[in-house]
C-alpha atoms as a PDB file:
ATOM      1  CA  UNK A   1     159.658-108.207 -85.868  1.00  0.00           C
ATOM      2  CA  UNK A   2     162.663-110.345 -86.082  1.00  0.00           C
ATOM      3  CA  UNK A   3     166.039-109.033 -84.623  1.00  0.00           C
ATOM      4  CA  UNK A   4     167.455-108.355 -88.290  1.00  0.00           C
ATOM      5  CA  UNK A   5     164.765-105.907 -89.060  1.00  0.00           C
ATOM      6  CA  UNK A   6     166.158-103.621 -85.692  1.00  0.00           C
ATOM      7  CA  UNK A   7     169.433-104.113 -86.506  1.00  0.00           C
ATOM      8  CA  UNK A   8     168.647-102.536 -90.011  1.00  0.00           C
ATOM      9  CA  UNK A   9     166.272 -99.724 -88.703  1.00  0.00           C
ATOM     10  CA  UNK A  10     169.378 -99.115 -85.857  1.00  0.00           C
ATOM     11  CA  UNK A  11     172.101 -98.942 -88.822  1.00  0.00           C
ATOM     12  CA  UNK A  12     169.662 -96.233 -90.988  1.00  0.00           C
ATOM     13  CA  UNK A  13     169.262 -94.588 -87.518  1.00  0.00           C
ATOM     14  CA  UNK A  14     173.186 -94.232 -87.493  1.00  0.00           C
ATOM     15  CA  UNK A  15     173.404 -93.236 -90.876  1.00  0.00           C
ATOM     16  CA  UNK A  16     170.969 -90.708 -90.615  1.00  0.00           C
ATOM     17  CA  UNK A  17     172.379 -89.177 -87.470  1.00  0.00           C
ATOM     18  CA  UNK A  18     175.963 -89.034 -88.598  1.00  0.00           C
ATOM     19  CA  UNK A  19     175.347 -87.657 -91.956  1.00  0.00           C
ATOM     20  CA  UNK A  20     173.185 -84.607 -90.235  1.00  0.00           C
ATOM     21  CA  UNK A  21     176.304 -84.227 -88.290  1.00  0.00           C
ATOM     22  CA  UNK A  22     178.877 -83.706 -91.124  1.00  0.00           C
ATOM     23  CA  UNK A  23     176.029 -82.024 -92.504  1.00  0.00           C
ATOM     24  CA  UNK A  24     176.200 -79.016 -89.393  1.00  0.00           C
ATOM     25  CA  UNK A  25     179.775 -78.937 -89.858  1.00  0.00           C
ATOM     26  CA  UNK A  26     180.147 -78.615 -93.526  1.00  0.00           C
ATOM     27  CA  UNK A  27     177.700 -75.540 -93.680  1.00  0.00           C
ATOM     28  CA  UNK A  28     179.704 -74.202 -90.333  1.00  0.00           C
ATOM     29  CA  UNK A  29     183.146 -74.543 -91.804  1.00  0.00           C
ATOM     30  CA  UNK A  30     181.597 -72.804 -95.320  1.00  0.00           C
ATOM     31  CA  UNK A  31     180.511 -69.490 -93.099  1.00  0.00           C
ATOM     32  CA  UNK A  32     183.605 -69.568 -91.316  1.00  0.00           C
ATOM     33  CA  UNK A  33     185.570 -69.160 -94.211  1.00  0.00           C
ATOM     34  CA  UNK A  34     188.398 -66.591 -94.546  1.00  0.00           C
ATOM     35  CA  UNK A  35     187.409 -63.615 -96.777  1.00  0.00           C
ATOM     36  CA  UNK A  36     189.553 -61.020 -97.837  1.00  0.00           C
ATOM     37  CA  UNK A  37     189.323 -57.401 -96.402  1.00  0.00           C
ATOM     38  CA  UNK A  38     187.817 -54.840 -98.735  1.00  0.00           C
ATOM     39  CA  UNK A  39     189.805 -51.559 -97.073  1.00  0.00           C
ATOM     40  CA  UNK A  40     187.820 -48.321 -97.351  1.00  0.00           C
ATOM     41  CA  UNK A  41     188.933 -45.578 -98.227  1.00  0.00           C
ATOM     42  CA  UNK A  42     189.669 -44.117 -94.882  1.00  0.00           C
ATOM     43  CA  UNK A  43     191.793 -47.178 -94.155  1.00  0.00           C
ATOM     44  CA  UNK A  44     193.815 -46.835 -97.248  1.00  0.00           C
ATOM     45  CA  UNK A  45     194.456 -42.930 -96.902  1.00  0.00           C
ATOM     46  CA  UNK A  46     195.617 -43.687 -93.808  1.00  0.00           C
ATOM     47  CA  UNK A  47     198.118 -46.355 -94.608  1.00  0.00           C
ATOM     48  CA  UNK A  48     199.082 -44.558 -97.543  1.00  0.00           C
ATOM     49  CA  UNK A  49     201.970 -42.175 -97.275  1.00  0.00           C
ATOM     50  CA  UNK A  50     202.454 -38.785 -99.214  1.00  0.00           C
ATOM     51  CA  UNK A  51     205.436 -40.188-101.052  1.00  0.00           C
ATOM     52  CA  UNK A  52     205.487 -43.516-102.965  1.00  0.00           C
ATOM     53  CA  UNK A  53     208.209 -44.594-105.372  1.00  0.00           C
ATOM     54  CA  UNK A  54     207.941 -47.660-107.755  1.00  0.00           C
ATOM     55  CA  UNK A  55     210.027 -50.733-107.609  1.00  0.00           C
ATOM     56  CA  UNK A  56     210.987 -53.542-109.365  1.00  0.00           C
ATOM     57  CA  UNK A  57     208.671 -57.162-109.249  1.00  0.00           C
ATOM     58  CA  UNK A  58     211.734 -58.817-107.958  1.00  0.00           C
ATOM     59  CA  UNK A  59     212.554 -56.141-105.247  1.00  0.00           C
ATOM     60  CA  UNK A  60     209.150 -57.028-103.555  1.00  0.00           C
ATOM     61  CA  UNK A  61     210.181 -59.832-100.820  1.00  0.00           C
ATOM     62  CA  UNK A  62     206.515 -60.324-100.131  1.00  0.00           C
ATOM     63  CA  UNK A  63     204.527 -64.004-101.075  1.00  0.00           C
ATOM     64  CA  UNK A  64     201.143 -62.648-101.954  1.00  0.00           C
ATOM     65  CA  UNK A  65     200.327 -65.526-103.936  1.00  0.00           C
ATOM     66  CA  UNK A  66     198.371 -67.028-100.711  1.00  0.00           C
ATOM     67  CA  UNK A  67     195.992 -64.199-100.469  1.00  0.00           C
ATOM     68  CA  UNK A  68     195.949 -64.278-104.393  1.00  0.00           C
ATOM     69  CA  UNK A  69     194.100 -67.437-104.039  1.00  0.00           C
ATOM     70  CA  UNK A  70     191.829 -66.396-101.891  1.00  0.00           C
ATOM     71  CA  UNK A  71     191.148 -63.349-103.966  1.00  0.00           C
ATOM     72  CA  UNK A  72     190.435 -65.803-106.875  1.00  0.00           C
ATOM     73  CA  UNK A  73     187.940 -68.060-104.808  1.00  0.00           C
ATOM     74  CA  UNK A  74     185.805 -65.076-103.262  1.00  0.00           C
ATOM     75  CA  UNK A  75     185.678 -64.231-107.470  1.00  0.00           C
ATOM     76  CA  UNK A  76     187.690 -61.055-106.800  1.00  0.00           C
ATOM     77  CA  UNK A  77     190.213 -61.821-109.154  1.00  0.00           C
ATOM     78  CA  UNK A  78     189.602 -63.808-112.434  1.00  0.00           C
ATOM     79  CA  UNK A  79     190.667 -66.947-112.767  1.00  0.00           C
ATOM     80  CA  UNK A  80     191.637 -66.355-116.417  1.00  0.00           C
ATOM     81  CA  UNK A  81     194.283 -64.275-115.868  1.00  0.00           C
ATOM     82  CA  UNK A  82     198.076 -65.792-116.258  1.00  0.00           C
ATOM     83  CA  UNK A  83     200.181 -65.545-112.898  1.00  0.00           C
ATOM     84  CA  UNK A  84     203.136 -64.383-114.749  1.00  0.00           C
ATOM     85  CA  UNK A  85     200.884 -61.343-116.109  1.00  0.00           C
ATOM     86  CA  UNK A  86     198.976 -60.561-112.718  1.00  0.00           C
ATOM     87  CA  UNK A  87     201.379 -58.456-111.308  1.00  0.00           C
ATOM     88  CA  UNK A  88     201.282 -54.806-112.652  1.00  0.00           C
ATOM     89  CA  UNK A  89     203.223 -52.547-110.280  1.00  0.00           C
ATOM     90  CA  UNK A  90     204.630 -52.409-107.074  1.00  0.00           C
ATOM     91  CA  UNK A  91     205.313 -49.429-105.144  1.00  0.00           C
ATOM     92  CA  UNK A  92     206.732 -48.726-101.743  1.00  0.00           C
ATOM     93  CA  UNK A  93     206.412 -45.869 -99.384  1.00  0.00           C
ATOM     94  CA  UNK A  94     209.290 -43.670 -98.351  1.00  0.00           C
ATOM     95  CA  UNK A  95     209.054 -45.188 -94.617  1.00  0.00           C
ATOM     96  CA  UNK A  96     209.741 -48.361 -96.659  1.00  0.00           C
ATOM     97  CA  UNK A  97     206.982 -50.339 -94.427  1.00  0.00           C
ATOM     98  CA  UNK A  98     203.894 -50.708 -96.811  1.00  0.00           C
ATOM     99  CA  UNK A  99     204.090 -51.909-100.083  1.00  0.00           C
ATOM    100  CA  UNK A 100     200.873 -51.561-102.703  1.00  0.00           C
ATOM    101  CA  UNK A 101     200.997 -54.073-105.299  1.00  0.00           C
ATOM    102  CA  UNK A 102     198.721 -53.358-108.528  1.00  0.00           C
ATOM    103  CA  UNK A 103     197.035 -56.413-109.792  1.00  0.00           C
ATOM    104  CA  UNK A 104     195.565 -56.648-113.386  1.00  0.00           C
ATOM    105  CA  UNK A 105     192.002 -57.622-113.735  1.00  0.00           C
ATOM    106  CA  UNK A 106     190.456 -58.450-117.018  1.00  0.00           C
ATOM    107  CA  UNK A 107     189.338 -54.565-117.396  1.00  0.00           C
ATOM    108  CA  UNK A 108     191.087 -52.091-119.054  1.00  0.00           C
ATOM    109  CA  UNK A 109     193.007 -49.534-116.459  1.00  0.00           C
ATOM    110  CA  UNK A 110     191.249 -51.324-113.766  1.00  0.00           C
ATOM    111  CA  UNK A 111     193.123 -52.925-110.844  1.00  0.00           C
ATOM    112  CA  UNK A 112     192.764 -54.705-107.422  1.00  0.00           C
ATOM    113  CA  UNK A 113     195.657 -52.959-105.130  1.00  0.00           C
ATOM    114  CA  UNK A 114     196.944 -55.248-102.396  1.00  0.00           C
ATOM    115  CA  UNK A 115     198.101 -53.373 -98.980  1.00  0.00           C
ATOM    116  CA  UNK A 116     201.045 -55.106 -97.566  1.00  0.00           C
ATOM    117  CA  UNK A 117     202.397 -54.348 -93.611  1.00  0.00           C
ATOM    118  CA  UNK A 118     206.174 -55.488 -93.833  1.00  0.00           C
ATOM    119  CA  UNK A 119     206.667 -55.260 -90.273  1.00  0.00           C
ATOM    120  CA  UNK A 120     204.079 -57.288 -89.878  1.00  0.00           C
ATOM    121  CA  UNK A 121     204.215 -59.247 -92.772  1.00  0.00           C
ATOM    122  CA  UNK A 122     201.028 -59.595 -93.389  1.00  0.00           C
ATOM    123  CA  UNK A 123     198.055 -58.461 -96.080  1.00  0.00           C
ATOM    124  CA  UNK A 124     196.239 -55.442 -94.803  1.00  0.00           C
ATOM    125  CA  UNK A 125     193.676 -55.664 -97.463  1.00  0.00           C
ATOM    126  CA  UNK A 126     192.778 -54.950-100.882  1.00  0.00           C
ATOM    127  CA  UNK A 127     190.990 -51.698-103.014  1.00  0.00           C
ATOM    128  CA  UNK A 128     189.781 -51.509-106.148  1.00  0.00           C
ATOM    129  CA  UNK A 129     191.631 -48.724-108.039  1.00  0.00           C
ATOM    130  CA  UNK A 130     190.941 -47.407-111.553  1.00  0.00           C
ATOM    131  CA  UNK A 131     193.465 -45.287-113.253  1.00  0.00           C
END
């Protein structure tokens, strides 16, 4: 064979092994992905205090819109629904720590109920809630 044919067959070789590579790490970055919590409902009783008390959209200093997102892509959330009408209710507990935002979803009386730590300031997960 003449040198050009191994430098061909070398340059496939590289191909090959480089796109198995990105390959590996593709499928390994798709399982590592971030997926919201689904609380149960021992978590939530236990976050959730004996007195609540409703407050205003604007009074709620938390950005949820991040984890909104990610409730959209794992298909918890519908895409469908208009940001300005996703937001239901928010209430607050009397230790003023937790707040549970109520989410429409395209059901009826059904929501998705985000658990927010303020101290922390972070999402402690979300429950499906029908009322």
């Amino acid at each position: 064979m003449e040198m050009h044919h191994y430098l061909r067959l070398t340059f496939i070789l590289l191909f090959v092994i480089t796109a198995l590579f990105c390959g590996y790490f593709i499928i390994k970055a798709g399982k590592n992905r971030k997926v919201p919590k689904l609380l149960s409902k021992e978590e939530y009783n236990s976050s959730t205090a004996k007195e609540i008390k409703e407050v205003s959209i604007s009074d709620s200093f938390f950005n949820i819109w991040p984890y909104v997102s990610e409730l959209k892509a794992a298909k918890i959330l519908s895409k469908k629904i208009k940001e300005s009408e996703l937001v239901h209710k928010v209430y607050r507990n009397s230790a003023e720590d937790r707040e549970y935002i109520l989410l429409a979803t395209e059901k009826e009386n059904q929501f998705v109920e985000i658990v927010v730590d303020k101290n922390k300031k972070k999402v402690l997960g979300y429950l499906f809630l029908s009322l």
